[in-house]
PDB file of N, CA and C in Angstrom:
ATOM      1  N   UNK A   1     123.992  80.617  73.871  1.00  0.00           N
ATOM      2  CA  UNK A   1     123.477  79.971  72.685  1.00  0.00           C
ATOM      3  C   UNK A   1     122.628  78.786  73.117  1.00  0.00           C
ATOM      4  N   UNK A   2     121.391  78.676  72.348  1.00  0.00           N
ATOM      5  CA  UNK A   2     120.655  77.022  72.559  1.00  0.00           C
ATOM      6  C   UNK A   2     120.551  76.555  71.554  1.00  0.00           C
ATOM      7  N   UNK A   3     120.606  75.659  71.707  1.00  0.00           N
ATOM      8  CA  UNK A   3     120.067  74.283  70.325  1.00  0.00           C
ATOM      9  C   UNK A   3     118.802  73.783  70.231  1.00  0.00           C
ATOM     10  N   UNK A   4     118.237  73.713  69.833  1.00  0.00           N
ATOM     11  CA  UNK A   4     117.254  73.503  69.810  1.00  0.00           C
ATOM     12  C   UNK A   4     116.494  72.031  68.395  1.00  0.00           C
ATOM     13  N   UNK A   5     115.560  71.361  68.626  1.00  0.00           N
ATOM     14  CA  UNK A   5     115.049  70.251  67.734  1.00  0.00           C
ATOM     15  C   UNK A   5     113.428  70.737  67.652  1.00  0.00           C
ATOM     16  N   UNK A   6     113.241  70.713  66.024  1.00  0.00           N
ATOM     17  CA  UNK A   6     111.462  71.094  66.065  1.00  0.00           C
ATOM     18  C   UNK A   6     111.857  69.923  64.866  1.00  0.00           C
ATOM     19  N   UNK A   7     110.557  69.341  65.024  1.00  0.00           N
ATOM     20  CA  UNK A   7     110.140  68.162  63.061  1.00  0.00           C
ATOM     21  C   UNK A   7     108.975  69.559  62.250  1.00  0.00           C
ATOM     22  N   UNK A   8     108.992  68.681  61.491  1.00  0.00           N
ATOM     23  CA  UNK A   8     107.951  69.140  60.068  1.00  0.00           C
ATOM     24  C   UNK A   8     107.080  70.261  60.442  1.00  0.00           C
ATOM     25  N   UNK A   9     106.142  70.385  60.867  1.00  0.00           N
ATOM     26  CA  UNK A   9     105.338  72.002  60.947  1.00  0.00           C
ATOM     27  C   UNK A   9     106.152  73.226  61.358  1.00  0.00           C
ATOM     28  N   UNK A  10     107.161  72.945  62.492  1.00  0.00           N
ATOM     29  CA  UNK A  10     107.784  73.865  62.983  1.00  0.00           C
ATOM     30  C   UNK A  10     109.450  74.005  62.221  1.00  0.00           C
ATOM     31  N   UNK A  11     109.747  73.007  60.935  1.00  0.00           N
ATOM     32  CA  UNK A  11     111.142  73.172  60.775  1.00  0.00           C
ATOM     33  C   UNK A  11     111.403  74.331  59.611  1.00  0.00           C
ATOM     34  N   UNK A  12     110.140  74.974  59.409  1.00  0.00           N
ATOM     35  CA  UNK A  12     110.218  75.495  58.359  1.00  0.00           C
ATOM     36  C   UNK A  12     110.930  77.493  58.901  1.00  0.00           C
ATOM     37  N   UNK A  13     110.985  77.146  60.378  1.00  0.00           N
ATOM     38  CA  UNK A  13     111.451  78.775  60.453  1.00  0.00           C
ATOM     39  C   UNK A  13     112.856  78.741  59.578  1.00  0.00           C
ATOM     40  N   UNK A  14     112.859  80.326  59.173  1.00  0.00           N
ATOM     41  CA  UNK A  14     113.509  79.778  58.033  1.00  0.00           C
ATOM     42  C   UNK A  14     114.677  81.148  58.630  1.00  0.00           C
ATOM     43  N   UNK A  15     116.200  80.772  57.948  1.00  0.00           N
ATOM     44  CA  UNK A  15     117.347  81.266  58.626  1.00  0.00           C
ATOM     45  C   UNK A  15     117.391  82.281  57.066  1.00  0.00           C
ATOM     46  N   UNK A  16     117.210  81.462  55.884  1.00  0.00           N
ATOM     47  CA  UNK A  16     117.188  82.015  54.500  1.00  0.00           C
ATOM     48  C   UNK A  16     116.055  81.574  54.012  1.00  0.00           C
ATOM     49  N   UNK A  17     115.442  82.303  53.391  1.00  0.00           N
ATOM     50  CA  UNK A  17     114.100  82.336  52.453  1.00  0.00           C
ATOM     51  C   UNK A  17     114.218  80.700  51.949  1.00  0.00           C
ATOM     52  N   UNK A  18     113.308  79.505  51.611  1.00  0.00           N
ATOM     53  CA  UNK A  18     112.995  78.523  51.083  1.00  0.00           C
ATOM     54  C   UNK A  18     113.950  77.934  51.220  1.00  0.00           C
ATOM     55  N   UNK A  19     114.277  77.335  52.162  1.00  0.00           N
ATOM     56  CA  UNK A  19     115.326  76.401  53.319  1.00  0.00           C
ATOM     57  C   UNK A  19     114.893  75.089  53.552  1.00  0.00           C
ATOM     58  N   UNK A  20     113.127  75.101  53.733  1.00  0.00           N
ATOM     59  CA  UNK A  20     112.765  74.016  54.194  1.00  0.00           C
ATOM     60  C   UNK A  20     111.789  73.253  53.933  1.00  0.00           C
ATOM     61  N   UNK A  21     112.141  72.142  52.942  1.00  0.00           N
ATOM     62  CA  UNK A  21     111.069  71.072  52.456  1.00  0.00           C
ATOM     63  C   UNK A  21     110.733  70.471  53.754  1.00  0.00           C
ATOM     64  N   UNK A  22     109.415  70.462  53.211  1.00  0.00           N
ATOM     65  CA  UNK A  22     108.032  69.476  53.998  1.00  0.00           C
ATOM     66  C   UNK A  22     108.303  68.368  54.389  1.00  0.00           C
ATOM     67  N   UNK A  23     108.573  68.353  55.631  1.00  0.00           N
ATOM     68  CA  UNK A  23     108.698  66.841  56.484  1.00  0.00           C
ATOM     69  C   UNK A  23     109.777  66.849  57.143  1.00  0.00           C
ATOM     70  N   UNK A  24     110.814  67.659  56.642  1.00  0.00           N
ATOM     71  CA  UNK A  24     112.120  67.785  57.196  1.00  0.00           C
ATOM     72  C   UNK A  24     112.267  67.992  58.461  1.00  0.00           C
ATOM     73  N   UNK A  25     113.553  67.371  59.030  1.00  0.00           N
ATOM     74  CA  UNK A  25     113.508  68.197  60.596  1.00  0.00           C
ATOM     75  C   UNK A  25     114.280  68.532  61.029  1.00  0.00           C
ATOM     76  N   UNK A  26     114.661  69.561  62.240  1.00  0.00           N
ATOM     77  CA  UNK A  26     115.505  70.801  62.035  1.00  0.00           C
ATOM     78  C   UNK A  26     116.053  70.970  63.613  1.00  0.00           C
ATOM     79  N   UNK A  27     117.387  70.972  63.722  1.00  0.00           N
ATOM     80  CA  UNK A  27     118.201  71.613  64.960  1.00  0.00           C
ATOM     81  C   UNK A  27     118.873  72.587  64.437  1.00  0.00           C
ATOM     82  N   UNK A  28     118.747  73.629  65.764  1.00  0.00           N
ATOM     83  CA  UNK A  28     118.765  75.253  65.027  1.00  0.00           C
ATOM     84  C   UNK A  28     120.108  75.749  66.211  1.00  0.00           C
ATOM     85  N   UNK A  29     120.748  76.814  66.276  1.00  0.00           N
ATOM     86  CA  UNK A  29     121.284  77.105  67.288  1.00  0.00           C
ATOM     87  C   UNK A  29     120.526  78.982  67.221  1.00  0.00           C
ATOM     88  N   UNK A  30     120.381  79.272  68.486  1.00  0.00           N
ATOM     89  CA  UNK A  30     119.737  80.479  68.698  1.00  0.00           C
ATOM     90  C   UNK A  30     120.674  81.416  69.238  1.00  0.00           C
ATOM     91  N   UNK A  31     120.781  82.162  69.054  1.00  0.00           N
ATOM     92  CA  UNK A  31     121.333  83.560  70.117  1.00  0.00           C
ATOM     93  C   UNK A  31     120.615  84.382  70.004  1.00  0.00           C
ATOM     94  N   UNK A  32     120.443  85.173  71.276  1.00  0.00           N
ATOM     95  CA  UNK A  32     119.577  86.420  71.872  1.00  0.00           C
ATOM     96  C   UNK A  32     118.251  86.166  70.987  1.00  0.00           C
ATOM     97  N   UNK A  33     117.642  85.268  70.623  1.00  0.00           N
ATOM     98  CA  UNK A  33     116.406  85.071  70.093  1.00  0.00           C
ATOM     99  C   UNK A  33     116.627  85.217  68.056  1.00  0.00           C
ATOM    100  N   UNK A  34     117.949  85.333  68.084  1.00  0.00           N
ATOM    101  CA  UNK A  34     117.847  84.889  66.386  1.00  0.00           C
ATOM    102  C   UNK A  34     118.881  83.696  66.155  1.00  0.00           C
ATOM    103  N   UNK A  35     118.377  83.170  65.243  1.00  0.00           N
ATOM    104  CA  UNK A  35     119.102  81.500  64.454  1.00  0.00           C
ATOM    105  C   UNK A  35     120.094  82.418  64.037  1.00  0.00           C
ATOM    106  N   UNK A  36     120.797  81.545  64.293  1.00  0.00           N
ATOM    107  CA  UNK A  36     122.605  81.770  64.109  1.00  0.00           C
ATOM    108  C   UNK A  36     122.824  80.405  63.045  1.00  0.00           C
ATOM    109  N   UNK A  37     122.274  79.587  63.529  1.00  0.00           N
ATOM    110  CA  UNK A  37     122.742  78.154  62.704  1.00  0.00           C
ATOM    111  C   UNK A  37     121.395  76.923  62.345  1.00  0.00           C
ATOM    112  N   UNK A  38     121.197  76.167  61.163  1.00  0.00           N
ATOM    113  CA  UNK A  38     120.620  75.197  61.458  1.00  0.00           C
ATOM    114  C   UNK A  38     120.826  74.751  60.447  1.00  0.00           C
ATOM    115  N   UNK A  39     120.430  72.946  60.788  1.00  0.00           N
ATOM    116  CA  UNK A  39     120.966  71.733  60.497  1.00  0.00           C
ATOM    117  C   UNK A  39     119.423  70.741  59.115  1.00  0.00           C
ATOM    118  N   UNK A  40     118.673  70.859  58.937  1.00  0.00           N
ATOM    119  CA  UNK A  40     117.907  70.446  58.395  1.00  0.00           C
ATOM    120  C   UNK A  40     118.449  68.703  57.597  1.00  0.00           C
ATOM    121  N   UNK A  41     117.356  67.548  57.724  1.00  0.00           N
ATOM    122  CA  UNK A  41     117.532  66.692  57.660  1.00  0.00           C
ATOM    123  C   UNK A  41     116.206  66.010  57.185  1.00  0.00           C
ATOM    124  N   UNK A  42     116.374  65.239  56.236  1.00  0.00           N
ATOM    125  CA  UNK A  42     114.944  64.002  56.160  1.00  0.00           C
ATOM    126  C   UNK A  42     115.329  63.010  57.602  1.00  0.00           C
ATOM    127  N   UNK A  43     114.111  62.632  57.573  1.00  0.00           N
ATOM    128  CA  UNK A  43     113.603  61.810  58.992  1.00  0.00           C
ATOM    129  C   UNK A  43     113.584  60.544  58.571  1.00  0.00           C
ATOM    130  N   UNK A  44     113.222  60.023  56.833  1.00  0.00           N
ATOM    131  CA  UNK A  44     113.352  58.696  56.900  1.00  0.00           C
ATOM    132  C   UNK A  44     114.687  58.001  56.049  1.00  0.00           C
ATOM    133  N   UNK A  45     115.436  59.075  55.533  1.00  0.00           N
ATOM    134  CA  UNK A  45     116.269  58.786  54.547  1.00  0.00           C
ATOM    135  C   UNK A  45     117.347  59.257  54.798  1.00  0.00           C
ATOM    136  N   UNK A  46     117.555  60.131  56.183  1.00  0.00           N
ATOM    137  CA  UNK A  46     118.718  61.058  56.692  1.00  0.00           C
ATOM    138  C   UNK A  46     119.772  61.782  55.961  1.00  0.00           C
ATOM    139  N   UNK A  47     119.161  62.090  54.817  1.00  0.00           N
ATOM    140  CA  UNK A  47     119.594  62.659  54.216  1.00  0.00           C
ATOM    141  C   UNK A  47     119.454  64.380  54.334  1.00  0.00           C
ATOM    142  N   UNK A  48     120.977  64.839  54.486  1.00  0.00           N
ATOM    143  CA  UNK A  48     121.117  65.902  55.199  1.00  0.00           C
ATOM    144  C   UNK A  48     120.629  67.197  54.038  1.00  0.00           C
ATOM    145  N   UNK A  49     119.413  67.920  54.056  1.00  0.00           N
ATOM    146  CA  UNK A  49     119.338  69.285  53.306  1.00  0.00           C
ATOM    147  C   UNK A  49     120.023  69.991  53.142  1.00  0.00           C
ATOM    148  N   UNK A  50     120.126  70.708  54.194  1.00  0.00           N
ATOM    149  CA  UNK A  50     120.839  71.726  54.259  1.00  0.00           C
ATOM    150  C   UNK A  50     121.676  72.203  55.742  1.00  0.00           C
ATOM    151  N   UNK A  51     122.973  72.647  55.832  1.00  0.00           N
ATOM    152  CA  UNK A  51     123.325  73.270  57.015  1.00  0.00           C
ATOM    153  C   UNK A  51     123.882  74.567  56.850  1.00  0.00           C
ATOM    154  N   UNK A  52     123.745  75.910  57.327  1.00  0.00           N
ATOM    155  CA  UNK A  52     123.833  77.120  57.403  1.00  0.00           C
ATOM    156  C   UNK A  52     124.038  77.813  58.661  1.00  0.00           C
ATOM    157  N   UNK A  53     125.134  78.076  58.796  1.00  0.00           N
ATOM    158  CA  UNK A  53     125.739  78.772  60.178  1.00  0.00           C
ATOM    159  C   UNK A  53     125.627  80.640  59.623  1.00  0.00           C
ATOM    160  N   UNK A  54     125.212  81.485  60.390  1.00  0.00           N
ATOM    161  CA  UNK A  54     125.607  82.752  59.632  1.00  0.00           C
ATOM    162  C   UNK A  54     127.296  83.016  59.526  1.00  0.00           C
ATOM    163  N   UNK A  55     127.917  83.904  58.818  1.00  0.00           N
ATOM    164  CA  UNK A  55     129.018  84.170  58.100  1.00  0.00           C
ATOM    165  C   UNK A  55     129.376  84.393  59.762  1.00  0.00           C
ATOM    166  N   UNK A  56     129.271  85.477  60.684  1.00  0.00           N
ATOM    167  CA  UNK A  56     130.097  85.881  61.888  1.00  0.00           C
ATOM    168  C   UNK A  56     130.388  84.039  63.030  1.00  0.00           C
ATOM    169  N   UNK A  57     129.403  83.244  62.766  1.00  0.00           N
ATOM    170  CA  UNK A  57     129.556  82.099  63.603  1.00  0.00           C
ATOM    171  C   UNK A  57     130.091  81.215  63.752  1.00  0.00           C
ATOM    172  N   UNK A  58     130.438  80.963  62.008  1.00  0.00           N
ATOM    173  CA  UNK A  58     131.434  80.461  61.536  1.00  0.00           C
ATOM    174  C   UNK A  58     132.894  79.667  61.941  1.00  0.00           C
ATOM    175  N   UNK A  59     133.194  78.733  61.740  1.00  0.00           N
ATOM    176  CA  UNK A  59     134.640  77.779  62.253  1.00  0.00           C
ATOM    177  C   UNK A  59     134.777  77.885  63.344  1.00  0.00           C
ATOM    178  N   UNK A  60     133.464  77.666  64.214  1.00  0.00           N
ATOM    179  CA  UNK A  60     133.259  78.186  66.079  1.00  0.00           C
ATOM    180  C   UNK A  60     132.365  76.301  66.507  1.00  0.00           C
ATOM    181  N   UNK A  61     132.274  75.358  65.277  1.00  0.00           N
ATOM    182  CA  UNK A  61     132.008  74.752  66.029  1.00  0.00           C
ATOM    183  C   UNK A  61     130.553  74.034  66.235  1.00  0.00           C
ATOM    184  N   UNK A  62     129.737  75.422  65.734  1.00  0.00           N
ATOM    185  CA  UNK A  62     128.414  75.246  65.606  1.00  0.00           C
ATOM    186  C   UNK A  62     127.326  73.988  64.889  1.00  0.00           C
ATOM    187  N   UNK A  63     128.203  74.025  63.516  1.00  0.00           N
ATOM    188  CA  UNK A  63     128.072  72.892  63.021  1.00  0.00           C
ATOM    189  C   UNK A  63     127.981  71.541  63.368  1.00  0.00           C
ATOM    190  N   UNK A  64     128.962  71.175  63.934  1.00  0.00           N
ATOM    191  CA  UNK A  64     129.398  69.625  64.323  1.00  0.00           C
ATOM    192  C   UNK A  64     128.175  70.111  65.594  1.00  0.00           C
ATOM    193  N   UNK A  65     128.313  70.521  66.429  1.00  0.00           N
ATOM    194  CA  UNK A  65     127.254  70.670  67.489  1.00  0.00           C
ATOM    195  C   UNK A  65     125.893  70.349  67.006  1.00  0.00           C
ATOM    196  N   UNK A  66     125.018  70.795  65.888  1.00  0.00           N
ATOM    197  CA  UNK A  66     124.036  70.669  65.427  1.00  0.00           C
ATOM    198  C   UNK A  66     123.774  69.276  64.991  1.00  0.00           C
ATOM    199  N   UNK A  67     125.377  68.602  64.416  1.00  0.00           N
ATOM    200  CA  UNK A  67     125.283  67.611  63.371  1.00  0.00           C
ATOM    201  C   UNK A  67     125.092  66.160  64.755  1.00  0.00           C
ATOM    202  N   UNK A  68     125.690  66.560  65.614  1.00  0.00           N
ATOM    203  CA  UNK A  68     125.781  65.596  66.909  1.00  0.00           C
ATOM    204  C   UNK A  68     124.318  65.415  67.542  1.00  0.00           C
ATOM    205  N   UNK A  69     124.014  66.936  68.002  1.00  0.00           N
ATOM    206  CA  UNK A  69     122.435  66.918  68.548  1.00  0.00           C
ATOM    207  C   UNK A  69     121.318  66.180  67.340  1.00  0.00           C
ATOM    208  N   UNK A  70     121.270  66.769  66.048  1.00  0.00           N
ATOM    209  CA  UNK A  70     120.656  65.825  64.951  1.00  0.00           C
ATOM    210  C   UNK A  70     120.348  64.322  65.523  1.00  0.00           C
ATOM    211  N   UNK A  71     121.731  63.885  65.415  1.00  0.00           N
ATOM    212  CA  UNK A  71     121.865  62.435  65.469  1.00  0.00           C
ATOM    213  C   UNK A  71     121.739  61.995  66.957  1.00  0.00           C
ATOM    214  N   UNK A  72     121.874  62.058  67.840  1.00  0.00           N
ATOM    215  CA  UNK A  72     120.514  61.833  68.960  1.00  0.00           C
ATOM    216  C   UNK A  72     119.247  62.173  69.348  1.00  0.00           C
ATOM    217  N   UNK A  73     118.645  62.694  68.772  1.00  0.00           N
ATOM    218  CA  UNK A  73     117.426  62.977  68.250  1.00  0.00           C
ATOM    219  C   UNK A  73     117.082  62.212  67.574  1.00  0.00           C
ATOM    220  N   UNK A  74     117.367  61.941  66.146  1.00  0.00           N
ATOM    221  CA  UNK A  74     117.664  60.651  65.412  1.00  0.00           C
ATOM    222  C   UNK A  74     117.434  59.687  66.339  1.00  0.00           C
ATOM    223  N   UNK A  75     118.276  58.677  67.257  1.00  0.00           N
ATOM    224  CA  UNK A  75     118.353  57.318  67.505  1.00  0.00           C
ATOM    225  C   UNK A  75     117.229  57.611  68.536  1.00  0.00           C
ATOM    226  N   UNK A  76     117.087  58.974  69.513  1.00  0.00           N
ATOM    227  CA  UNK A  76     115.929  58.822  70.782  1.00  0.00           C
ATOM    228  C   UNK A  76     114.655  58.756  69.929  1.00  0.00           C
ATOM    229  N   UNK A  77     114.600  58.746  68.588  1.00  0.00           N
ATOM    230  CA  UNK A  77     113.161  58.998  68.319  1.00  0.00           C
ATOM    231  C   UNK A  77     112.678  58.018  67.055  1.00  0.00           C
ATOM    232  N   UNK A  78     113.953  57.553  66.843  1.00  0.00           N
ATOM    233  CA  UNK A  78     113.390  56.038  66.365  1.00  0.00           C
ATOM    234  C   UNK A  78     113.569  56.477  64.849  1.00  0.00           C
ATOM    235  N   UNK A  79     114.280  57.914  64.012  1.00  0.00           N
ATOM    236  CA  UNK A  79     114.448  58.043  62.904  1.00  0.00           C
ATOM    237  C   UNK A  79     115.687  57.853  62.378  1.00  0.00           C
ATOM    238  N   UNK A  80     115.683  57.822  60.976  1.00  0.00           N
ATOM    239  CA  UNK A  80     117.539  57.664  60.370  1.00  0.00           C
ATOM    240  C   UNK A  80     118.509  58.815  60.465  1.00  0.00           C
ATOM    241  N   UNK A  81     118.907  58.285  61.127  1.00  0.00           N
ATOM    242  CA  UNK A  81     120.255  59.255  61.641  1.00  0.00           C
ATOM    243  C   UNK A  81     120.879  59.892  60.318  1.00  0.00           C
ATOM    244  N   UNK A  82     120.802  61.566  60.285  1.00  0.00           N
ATOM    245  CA  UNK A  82     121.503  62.206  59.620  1.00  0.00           C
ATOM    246  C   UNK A  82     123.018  61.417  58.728  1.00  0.00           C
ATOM    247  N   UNK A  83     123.041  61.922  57.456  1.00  0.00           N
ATOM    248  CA  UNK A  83     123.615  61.399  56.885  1.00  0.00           C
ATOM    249  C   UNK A  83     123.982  62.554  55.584  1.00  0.00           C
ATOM    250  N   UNK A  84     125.296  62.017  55.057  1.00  0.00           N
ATOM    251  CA  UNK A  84     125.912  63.567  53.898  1.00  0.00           C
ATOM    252  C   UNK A  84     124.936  63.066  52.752  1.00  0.00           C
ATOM    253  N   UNK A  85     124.488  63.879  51.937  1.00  0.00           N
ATOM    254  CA  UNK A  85     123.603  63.520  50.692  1.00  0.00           C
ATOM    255  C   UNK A  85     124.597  63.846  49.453  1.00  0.00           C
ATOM    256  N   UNK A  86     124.603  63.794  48.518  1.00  0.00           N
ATOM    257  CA  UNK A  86     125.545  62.903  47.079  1.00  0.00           C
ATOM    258  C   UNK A  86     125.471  64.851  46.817  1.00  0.00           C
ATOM    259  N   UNK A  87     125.294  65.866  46.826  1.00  0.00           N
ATOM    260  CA  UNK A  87     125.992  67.300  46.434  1.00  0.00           C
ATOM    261  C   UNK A  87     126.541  68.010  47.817  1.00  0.00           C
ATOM    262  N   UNK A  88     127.523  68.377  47.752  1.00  0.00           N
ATOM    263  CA  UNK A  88     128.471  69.126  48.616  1.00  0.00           C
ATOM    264  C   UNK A  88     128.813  70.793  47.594  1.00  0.00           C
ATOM    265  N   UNK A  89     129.241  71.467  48.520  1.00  0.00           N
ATOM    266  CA  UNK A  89     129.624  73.022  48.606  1.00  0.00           C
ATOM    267  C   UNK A  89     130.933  72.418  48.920  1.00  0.00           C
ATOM    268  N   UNK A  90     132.142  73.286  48.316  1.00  0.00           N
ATOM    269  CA  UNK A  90     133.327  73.602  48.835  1.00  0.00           C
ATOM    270  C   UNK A  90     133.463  73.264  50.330  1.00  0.00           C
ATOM    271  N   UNK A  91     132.368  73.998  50.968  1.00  0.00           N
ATOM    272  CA  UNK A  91     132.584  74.524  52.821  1.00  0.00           C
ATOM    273  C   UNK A  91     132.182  73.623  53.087  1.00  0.00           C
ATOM    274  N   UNK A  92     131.008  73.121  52.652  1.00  0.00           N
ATOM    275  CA  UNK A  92     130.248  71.532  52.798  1.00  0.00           C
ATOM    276  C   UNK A  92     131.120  70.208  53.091  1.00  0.00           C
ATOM    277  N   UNK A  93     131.906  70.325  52.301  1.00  0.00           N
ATOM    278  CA  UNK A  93     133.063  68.883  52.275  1.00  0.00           C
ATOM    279  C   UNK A  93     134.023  69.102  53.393  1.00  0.00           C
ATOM    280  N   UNK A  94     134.566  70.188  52.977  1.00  0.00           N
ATOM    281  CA  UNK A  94     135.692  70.296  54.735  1.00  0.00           C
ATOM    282  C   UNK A  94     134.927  70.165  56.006  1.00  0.00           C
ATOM    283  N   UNK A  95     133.697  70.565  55.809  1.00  0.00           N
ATOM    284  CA  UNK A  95     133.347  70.294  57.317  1.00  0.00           C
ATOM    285  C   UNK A  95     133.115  68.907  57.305  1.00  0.00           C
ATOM    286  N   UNK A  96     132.886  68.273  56.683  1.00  0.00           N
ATOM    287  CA  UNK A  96     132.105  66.418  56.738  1.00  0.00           C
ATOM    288  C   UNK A  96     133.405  65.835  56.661  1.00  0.00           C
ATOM    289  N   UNK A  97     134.743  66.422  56.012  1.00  0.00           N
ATOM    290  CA  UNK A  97     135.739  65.904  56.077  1.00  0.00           C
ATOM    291  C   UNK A  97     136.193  65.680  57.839  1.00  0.00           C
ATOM    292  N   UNK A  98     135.711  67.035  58.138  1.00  0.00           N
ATOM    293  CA  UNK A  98     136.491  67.517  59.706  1.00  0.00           C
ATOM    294  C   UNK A  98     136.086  66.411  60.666  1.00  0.00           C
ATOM    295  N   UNK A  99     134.475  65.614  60.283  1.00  0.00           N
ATOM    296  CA  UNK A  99     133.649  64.742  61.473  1.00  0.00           C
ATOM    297  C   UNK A  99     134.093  63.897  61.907  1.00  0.00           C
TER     298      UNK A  99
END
């Protein structure tokens, strides 16, 4: 698996159809050349979009991995460090609970 960090032109590969507002920026996790996972984030407000692991990758971890790499990326590059935004999912909260 790799992890990977792209910003705004490149964050838009998309894991699910219309994933990714303009400007956003994105740590992805890859296997054998397909996204398994990614993390999407605003750059000035760190406010977290969206995170999406596929269903098989699941409670492996992936997450917090993405949410960690995010946030050094974040401080090496001089933007606001990822942060939970005011709507949560069920799955959403246990994991931010888990951090």
């Amino acid at each position: 698996m790799t992890i990977t960090y792209e910003f705004e032109e490149k964050a838009d590969r998309e894991l699910t159809e219309g994933m990714a507002p303009d400007g956003t920026h994105a740590v992805y996790a890859e296997c054998e050349g397909d996204i398994i996972a990614r993390l999407l984030w605003n750059p000035e407000t760190g406010v977290v979009e969206s995170v999406t692991v596929e269903h098989v990758w699941k409670r492996q971890g992936i997450a917090t991995t993405l949410w960690h790499e995010a946030t050094m990326q974040a401080i090496m590059r001089g933007l606001t460090k990822p942060r939970h935004g005011e709507y949560w999912t069920e799955a959403g909260r246990a994991w931010a609970d888990s951090l």
